[in-house]
PDB file of N, CA and C in Angstrom:
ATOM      1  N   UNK A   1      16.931  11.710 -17.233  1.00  0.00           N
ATOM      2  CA  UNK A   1      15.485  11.852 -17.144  1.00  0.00           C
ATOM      3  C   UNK A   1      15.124  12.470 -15.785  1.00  0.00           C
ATOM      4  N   UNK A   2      14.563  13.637 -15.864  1.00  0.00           N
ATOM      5  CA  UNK A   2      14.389  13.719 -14.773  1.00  0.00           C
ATOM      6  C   UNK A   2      13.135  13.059 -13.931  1.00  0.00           C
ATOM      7  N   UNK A   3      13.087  13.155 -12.366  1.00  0.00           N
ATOM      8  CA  UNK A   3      12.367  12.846 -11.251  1.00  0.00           C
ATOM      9  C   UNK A   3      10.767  13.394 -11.474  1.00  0.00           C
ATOM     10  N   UNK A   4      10.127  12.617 -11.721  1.00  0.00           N
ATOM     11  CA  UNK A   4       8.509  12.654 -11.462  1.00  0.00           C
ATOM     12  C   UNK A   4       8.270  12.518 -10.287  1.00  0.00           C
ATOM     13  N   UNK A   5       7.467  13.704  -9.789  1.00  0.00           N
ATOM     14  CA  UNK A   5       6.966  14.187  -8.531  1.00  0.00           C
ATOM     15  C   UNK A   5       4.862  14.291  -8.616  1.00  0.00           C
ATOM     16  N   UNK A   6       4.350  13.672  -7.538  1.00  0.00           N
ATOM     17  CA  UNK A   6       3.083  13.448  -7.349  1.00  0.00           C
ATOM     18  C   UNK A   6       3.313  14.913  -6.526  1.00  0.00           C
ATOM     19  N   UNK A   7       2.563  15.568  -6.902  1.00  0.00           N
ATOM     20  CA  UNK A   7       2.145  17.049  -5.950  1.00  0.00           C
ATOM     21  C   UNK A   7       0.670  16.921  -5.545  1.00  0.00           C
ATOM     22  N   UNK A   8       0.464  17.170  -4.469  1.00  0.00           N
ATOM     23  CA  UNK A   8      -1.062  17.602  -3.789  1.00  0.00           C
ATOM     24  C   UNK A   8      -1.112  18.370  -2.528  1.00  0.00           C
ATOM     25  N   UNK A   9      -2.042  19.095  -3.048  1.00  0.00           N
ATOM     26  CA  UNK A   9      -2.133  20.738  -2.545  1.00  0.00           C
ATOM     27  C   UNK A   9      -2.961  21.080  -2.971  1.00  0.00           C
ATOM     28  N   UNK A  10      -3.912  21.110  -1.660  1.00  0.00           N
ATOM     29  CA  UNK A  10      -5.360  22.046  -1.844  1.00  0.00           C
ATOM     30  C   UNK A  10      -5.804  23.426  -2.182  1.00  0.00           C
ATOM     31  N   UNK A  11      -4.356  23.951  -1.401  1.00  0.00           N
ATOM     32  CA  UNK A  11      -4.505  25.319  -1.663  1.00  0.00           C
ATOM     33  C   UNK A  11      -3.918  26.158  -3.036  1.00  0.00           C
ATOM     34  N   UNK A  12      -4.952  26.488  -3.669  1.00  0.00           N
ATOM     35  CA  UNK A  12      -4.696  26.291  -5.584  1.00  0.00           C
ATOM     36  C   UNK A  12      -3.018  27.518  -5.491  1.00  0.00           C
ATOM     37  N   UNK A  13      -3.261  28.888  -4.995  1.00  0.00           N
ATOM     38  CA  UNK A  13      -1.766  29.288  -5.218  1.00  0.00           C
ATOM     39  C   UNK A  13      -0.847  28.678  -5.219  1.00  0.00           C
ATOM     40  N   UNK A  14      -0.742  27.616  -3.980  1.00  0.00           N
ATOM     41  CA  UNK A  14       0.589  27.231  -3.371  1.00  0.00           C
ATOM     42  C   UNK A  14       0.511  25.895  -4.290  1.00  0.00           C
ATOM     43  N   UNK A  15      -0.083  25.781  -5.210  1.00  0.00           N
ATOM     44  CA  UNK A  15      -0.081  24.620  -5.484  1.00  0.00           C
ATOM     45  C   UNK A  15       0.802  24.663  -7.130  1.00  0.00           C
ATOM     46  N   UNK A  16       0.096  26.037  -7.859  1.00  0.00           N
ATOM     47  CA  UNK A  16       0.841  26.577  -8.526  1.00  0.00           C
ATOM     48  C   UNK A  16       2.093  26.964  -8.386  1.00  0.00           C
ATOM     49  N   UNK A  17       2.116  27.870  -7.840  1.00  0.00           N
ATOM     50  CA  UNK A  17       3.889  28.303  -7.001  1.00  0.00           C
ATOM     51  C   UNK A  17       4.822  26.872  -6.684  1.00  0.00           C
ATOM     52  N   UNK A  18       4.419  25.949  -6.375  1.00  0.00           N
ATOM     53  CA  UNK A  18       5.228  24.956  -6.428  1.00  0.00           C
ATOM     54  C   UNK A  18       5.373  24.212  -7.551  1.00  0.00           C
ATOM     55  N   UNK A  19       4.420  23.776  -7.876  1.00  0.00           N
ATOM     56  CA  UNK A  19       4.296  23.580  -9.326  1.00  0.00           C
ATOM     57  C   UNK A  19       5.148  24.346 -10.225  1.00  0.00           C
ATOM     58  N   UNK A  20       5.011  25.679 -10.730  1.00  0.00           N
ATOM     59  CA  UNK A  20       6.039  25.840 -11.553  1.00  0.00           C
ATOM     60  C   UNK A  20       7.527  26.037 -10.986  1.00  0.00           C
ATOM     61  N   UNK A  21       8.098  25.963  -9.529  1.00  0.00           N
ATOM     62  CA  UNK A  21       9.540  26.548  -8.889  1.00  0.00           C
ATOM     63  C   UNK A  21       9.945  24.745  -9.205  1.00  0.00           C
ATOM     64  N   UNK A  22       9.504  23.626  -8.758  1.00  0.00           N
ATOM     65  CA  UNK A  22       9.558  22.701  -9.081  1.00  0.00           C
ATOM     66  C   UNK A  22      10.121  22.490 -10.180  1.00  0.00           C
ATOM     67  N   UNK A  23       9.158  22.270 -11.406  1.00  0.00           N
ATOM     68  CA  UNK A  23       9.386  22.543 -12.761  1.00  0.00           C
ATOM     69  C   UNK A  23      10.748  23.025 -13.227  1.00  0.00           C
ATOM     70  N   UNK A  24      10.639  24.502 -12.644  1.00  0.00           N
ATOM     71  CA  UNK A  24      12.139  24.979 -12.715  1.00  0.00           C
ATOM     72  C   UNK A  24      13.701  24.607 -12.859  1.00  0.00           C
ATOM     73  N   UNK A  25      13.323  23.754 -11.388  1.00  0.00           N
ATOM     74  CA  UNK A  25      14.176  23.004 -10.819  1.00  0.00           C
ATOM     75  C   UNK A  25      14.847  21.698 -11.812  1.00  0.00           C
ATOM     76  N   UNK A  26      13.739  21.530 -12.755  1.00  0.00           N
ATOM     77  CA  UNK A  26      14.309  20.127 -13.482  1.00  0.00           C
ATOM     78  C   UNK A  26      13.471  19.142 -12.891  1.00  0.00           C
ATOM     79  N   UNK A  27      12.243  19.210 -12.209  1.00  0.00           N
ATOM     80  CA  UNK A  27      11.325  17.889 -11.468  1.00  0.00           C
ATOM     81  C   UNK A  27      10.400  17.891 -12.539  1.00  0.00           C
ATOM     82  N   UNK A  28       9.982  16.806 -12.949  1.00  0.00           N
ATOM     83  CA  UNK A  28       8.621  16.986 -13.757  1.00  0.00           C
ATOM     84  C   UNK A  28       7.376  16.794 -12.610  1.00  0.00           C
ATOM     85  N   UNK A  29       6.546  17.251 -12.929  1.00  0.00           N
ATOM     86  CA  UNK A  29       5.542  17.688 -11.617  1.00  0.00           C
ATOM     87  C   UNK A  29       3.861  16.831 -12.671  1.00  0.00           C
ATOM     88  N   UNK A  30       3.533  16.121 -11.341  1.00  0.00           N
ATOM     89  CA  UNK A  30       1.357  15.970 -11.707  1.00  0.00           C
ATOM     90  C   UNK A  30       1.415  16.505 -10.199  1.00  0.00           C
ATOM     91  N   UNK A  31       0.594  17.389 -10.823  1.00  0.00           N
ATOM     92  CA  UNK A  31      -0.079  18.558  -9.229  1.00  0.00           C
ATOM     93  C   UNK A  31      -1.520  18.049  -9.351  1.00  0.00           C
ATOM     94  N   UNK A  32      -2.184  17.963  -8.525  1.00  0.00           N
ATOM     95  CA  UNK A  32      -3.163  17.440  -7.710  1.00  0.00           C
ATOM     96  C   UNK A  32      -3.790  18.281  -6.809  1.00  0.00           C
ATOM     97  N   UNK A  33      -5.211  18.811  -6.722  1.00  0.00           N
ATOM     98  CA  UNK A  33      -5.947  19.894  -6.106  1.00  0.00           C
ATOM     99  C   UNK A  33      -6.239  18.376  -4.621  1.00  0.00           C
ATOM    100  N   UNK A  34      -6.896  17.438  -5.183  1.00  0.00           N
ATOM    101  CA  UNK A  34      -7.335  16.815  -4.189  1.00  0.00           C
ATOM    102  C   UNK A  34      -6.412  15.064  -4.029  1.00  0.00           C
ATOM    103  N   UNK A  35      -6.490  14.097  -2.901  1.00  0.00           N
ATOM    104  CA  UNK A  35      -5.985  13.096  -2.887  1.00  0.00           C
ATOM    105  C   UNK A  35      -6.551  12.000  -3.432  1.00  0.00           C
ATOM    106  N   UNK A  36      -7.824  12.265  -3.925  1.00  0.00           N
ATOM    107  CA  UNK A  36      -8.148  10.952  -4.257  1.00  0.00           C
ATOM    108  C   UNK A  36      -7.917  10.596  -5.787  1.00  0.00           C
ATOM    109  N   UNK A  37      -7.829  11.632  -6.724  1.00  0.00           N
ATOM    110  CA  UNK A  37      -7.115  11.903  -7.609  1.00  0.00           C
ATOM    111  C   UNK A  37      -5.893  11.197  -8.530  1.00  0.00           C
ATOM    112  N   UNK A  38      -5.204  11.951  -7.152  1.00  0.00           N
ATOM    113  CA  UNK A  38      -3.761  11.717  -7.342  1.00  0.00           C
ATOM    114  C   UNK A  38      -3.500  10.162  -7.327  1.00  0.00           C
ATOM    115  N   UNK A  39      -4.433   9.710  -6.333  1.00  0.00           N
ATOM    116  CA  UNK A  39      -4.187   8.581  -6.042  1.00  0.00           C
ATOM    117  C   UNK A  39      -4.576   7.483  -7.031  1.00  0.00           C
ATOM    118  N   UNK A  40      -5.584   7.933  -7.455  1.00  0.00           N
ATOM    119  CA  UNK A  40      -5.978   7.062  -9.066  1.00  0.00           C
ATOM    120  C   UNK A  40      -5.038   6.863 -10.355  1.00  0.00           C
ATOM    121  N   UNK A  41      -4.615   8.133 -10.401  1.00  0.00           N
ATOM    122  CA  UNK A  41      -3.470   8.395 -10.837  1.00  0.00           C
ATOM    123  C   UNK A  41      -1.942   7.683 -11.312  1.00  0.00           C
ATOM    124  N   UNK A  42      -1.691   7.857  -9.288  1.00  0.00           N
ATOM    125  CA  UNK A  42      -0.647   6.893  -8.968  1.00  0.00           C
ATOM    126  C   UNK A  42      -0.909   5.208  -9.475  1.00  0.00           C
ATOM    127  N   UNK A  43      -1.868   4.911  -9.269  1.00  0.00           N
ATOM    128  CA  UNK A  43      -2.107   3.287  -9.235  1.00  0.00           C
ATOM    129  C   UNK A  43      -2.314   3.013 -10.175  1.00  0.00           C
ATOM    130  N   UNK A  44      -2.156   3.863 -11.378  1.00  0.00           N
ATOM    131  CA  UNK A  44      -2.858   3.548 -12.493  1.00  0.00           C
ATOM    132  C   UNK A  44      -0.890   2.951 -13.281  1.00  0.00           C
ATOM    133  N   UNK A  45      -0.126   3.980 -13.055  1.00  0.00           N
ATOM    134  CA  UNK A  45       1.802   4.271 -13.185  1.00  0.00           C
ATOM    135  C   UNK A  45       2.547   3.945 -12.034  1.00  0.00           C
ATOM    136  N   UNK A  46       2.539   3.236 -10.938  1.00  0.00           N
ATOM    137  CA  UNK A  46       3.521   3.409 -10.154  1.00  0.00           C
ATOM    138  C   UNK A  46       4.794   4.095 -10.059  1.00  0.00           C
ATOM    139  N   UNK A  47       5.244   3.245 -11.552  1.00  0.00           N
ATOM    140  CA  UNK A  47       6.424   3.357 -11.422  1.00  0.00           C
ATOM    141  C   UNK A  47       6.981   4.503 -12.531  1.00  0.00           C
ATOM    142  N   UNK A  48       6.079   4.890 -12.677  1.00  0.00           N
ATOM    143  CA  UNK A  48       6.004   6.616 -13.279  1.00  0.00           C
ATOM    144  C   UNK A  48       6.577   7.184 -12.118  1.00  0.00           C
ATOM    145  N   UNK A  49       6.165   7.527 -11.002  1.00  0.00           N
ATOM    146  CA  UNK A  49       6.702   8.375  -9.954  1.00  0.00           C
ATOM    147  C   UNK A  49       7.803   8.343  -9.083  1.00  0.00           C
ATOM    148  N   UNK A  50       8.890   9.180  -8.449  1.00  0.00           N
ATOM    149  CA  UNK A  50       9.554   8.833  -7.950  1.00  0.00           C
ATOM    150  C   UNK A  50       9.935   9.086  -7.048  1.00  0.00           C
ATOM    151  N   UNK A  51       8.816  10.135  -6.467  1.00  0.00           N
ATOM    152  CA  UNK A  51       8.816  10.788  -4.726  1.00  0.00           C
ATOM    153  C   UNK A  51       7.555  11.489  -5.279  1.00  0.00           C
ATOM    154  N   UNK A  52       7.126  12.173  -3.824  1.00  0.00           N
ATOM    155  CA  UNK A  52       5.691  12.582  -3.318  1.00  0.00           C
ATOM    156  C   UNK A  52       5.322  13.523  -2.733  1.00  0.00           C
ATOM    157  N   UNK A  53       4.840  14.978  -2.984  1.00  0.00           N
ATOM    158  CA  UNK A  53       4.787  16.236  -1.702  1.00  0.00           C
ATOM    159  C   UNK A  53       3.167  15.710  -1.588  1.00  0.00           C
ATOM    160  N   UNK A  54       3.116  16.213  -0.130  1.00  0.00           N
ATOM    161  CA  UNK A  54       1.699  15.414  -0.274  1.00  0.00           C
ATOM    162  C   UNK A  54       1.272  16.856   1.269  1.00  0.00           C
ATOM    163  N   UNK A  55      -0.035  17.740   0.884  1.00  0.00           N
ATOM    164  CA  UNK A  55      -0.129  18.387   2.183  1.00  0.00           C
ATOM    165  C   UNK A  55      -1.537  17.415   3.290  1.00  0.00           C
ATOM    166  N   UNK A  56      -0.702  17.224   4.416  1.00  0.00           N
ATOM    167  CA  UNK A  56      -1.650  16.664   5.500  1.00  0.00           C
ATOM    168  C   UNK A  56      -3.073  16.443   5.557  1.00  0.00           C
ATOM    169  N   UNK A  57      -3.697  17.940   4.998  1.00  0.00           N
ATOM    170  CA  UNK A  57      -4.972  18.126   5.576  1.00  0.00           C
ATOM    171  C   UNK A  57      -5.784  18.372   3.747  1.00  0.00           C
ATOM    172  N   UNK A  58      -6.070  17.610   3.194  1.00  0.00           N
ATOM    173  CA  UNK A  58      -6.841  17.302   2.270  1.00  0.00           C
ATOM    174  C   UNK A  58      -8.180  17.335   2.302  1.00  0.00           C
ATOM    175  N   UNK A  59      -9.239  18.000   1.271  1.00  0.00           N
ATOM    176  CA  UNK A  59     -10.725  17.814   1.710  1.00  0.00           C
ATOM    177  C   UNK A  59     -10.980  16.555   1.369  1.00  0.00           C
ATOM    178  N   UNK A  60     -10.459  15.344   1.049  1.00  0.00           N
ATOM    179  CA  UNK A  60     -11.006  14.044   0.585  1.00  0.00           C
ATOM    180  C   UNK A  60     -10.226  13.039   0.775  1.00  0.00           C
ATOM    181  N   UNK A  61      -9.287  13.466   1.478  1.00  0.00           N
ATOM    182  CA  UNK A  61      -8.498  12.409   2.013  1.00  0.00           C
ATOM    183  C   UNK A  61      -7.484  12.518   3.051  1.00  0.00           C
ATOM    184  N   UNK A  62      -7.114  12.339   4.171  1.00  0.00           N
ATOM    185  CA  UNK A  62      -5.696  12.898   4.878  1.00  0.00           C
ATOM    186  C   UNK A  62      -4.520  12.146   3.951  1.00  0.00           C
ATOM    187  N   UNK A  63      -3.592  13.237   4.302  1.00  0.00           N
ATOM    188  CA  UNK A  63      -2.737  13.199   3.789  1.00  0.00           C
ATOM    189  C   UNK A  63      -1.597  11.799   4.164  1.00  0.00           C
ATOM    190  N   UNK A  64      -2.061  11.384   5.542  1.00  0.00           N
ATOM    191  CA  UNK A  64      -1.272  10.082   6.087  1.00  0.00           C
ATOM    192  C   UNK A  64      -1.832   8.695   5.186  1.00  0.00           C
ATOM    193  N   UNK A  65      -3.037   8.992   4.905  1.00  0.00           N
ATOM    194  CA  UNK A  65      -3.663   7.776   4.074  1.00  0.00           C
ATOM    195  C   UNK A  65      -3.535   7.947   2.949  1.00  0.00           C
ATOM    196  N   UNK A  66      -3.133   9.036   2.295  1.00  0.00           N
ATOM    197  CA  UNK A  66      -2.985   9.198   0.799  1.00  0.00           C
ATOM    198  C   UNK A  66      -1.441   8.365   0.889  1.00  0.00           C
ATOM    199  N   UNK A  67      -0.666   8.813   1.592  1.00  0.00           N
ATOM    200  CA  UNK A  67       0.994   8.139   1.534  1.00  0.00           C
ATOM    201  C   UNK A  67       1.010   6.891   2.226  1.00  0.00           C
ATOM    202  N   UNK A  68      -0.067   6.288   2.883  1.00  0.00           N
ATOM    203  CA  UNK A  68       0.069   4.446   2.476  1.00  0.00           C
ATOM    204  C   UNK A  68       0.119   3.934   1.767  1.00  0.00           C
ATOM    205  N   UNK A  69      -1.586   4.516   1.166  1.00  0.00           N
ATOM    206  CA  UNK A  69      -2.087   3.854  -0.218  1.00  0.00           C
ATOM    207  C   UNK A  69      -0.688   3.990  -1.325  1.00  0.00           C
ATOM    208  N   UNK A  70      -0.481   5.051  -1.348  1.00  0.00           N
ATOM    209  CA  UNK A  70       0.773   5.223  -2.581  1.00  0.00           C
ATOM    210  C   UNK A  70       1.571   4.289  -2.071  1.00  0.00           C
ATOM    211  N   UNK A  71       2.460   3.759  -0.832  1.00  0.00           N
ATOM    212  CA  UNK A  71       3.201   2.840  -0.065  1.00  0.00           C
ATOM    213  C   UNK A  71       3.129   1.613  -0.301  1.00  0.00           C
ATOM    214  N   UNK A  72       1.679   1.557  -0.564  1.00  0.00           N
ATOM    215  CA  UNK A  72       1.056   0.333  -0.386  1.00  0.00           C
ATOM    216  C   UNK A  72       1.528  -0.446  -2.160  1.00  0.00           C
ATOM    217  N   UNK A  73       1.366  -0.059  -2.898  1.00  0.00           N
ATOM    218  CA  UNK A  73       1.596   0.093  -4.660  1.00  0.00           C
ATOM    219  C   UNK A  73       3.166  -0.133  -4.674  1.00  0.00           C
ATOM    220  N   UNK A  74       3.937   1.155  -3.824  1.00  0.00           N
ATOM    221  CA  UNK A  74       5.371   1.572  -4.138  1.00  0.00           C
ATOM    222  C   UNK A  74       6.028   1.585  -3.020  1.00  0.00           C
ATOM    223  N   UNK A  75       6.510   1.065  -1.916  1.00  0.00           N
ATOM    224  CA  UNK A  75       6.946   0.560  -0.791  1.00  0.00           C
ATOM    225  C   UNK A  75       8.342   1.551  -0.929  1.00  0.00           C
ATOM    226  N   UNK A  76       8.481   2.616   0.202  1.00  0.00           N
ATOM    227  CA  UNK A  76       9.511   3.571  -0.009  1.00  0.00           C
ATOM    228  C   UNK A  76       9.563   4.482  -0.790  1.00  0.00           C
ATOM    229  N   UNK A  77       8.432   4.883  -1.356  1.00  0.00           N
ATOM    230  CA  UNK A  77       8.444   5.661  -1.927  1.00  0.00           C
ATOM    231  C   UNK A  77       8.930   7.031  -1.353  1.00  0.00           C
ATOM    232  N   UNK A  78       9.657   7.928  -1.558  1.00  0.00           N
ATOM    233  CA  UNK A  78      10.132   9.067  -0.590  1.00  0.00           C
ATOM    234  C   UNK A  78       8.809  10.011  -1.249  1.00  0.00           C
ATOM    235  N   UNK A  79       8.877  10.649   0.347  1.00  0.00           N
ATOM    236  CA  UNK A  79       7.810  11.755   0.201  1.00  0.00           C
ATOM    237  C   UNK A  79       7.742  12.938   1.407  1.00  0.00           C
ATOM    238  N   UNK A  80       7.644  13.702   0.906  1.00  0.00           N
ATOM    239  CA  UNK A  80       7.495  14.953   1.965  1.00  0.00           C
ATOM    240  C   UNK A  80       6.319  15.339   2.290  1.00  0.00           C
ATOM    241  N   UNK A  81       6.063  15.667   3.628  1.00  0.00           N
ATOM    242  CA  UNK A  81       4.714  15.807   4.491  1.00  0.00           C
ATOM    243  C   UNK A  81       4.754  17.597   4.646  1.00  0.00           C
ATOM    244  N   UNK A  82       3.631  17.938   4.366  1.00  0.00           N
ATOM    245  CA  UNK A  82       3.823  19.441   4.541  1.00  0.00           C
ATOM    246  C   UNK A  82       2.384  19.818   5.454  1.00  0.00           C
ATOM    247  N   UNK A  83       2.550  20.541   6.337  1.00  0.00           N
ATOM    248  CA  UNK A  83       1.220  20.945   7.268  1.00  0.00           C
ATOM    249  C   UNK A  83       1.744  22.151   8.077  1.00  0.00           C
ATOM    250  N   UNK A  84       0.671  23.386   7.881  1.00  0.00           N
ATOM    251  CA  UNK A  84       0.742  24.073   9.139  1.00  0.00           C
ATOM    252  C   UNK A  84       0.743  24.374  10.254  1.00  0.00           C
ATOM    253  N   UNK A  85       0.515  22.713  10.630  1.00  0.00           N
ATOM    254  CA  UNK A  85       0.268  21.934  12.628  1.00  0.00           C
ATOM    255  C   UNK A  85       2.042  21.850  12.762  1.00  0.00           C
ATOM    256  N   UNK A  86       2.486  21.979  14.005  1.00  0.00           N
ATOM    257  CA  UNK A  86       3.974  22.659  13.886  1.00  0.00           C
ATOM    258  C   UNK A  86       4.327  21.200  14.112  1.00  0.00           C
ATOM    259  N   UNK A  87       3.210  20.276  14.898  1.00  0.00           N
ATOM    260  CA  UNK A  87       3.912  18.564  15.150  1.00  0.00           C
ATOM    261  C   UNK A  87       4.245  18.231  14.054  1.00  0.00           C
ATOM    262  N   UNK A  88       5.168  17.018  13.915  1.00  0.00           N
ATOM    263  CA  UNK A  88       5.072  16.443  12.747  1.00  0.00           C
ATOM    264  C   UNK A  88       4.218  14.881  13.146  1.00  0.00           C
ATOM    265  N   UNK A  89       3.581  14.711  11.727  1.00  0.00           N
ATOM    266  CA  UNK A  89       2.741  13.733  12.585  1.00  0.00           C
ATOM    267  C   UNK A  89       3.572  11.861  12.260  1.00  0.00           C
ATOM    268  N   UNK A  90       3.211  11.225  13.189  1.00  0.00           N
ATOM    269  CA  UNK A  90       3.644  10.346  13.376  1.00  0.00           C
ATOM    270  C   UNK A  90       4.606   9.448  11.651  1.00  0.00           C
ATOM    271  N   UNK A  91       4.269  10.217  10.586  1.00  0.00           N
ATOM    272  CA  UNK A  91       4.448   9.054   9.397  1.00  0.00           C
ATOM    273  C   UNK A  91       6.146   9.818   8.712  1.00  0.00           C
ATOM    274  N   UNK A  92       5.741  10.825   9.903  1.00  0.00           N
ATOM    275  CA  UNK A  92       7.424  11.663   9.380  1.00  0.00           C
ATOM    276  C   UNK A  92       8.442  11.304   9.718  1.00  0.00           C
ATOM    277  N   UNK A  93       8.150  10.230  11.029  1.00  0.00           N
ATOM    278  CA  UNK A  93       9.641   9.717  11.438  1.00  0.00           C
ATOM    279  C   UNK A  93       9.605   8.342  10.397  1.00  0.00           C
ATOM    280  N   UNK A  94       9.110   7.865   9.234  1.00  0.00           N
ATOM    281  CA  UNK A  94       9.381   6.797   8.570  1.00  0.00           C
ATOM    282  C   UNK A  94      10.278   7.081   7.884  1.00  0.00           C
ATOM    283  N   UNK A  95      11.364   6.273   7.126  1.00  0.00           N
ATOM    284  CA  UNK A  95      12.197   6.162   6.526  1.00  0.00           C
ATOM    285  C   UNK A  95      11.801   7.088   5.369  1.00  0.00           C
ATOM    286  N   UNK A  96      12.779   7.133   4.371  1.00  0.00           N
ATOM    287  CA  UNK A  96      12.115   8.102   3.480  1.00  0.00           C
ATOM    288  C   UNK A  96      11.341   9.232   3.008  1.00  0.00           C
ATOM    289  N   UNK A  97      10.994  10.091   4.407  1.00  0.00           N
ATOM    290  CA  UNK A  97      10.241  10.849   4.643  1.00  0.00           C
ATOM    291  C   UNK A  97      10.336  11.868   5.476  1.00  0.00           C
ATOM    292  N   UNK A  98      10.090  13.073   4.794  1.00  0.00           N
ATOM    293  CA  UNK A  98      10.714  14.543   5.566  1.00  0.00           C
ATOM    294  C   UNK A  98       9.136  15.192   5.726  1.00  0.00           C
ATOM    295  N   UNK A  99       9.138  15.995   6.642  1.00  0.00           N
ATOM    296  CA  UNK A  99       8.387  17.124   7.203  1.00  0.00           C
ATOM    297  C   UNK A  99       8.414  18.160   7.013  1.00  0.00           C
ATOM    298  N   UNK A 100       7.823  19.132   6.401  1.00  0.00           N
ATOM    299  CA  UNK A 100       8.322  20.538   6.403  1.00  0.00           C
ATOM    300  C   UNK A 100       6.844  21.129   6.901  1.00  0.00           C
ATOM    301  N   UNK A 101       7.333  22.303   8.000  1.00  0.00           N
ATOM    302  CA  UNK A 101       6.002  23.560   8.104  1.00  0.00           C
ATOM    303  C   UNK A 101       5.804  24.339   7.352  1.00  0.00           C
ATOM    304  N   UNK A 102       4.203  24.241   7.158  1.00  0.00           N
ATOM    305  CA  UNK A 102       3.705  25.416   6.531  1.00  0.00           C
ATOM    306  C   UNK A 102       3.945  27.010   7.394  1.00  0.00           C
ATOM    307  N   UNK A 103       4.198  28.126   6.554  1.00  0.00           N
ATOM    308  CA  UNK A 103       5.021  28.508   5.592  1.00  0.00           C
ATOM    309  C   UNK A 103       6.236  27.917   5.194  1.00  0.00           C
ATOM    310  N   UNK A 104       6.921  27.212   4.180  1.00  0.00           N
ATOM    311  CA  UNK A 104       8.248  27.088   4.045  1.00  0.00           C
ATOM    312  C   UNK A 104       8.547  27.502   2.806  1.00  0.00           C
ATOM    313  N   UNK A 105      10.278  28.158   2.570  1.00  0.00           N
ATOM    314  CA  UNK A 105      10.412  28.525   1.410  1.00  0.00           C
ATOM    315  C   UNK A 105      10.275  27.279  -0.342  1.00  0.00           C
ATOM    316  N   UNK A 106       9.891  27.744  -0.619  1.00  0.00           N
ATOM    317  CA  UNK A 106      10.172  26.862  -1.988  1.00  0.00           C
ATOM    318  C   UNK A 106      11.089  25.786  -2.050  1.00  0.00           C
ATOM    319  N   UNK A 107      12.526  26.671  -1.849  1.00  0.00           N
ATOM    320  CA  UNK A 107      14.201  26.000  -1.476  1.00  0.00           C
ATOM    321  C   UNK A 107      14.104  25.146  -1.068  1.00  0.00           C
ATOM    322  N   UNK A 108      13.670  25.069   0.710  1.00  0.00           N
ATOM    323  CA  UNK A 108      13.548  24.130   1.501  1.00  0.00           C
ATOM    324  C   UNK A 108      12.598  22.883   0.830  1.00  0.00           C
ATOM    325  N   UNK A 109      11.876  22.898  -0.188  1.00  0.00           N
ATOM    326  CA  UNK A 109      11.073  21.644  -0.613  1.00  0.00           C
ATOM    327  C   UNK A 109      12.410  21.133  -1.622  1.00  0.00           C
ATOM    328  N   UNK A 110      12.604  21.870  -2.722  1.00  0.00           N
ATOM    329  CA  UNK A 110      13.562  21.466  -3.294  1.00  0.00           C
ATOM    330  C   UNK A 110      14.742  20.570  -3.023  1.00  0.00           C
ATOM    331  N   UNK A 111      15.252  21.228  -1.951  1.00  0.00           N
ATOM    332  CA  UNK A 111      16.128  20.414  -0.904  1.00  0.00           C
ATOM    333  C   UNK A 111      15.846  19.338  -0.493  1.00  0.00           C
ATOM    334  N   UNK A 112      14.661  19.074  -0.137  1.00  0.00           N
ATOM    335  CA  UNK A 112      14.515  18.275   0.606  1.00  0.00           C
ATOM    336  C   UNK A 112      14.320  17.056  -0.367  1.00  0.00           C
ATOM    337  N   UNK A 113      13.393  17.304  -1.340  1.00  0.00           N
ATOM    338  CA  UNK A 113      13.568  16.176  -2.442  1.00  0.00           C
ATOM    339  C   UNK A 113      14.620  15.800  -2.706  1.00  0.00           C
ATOM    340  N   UNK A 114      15.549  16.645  -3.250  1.00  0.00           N
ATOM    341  CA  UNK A 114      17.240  16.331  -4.067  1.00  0.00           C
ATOM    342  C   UNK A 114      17.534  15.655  -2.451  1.00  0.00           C
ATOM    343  N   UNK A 115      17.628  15.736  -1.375  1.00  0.00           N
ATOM    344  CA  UNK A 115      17.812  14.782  -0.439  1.00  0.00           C
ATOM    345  C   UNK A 115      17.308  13.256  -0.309  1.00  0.00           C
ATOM    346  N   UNK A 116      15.963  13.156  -0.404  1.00  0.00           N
ATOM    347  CA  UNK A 116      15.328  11.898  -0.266  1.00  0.00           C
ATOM    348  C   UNK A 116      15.662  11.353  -1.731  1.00  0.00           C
ATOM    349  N   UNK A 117      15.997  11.597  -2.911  1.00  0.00           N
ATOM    350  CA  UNK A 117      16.100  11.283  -4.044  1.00  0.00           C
ATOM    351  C   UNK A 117      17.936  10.713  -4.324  1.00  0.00           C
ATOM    352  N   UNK A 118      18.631  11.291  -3.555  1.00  0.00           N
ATOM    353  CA  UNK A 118      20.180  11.589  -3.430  1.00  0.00           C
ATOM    354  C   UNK A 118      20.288  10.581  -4.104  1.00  0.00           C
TER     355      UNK A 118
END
């Protein structure tokens, strides 16, 4: 069976483009324009999901509070932080949890899941 992935991403291309390279990949994907959403979503299945791309800067939610709340439900949940701010912000050094800068290739997300998922 494969890995159910929570996607959110404001920015509708990149949201697509991941969405279907994802897909590709063998991830089953719920893509998400906004966090509060997703997050209804999540709480509704927990345990539907089994990692998280989540981008930082959300119009309705940051992206650090969207990956508590999900935390908060699913404790470890692995998830990748994606932002065009080159810091990574403080929730990237948590266990389970990778950073990537905006621009990054596709690959590099891929990777990084099949990592936190290993």
């Amino acid at each position: 069976m494969p890995a159910r992935v929570l996607l959110v991403e404001d920015e509708a291309l990149l949201l697509r483009l991941l969405e279907q390279f994802l897909a590709q990949c063998g991830f089953e994907i719920a893509a998400f324009a906004r966090g509060r959403p997703a997050l209804a979503a999540f709480q509704r299945q927990p345990e539907a999901y089994q990692a998280a791309v989540i981008d930082l800067t959300l119009p309705d939610i940051t992206g650090a509070d969207l990956l508590r709340s999900l935390r908060s439900k699913k404790p470890g949940l692995p998830a990748v932080l994606c932002s065009g701010f080159p810091e990574p912000p403080p929730e990237a050094s948590q266990p389970r949890t990778r950073f990537l800068q905006k621009p990054f290739l596709p690959q590099e997300l891929r990777d990084a899941l099949l990592d936190l998922l290993g």
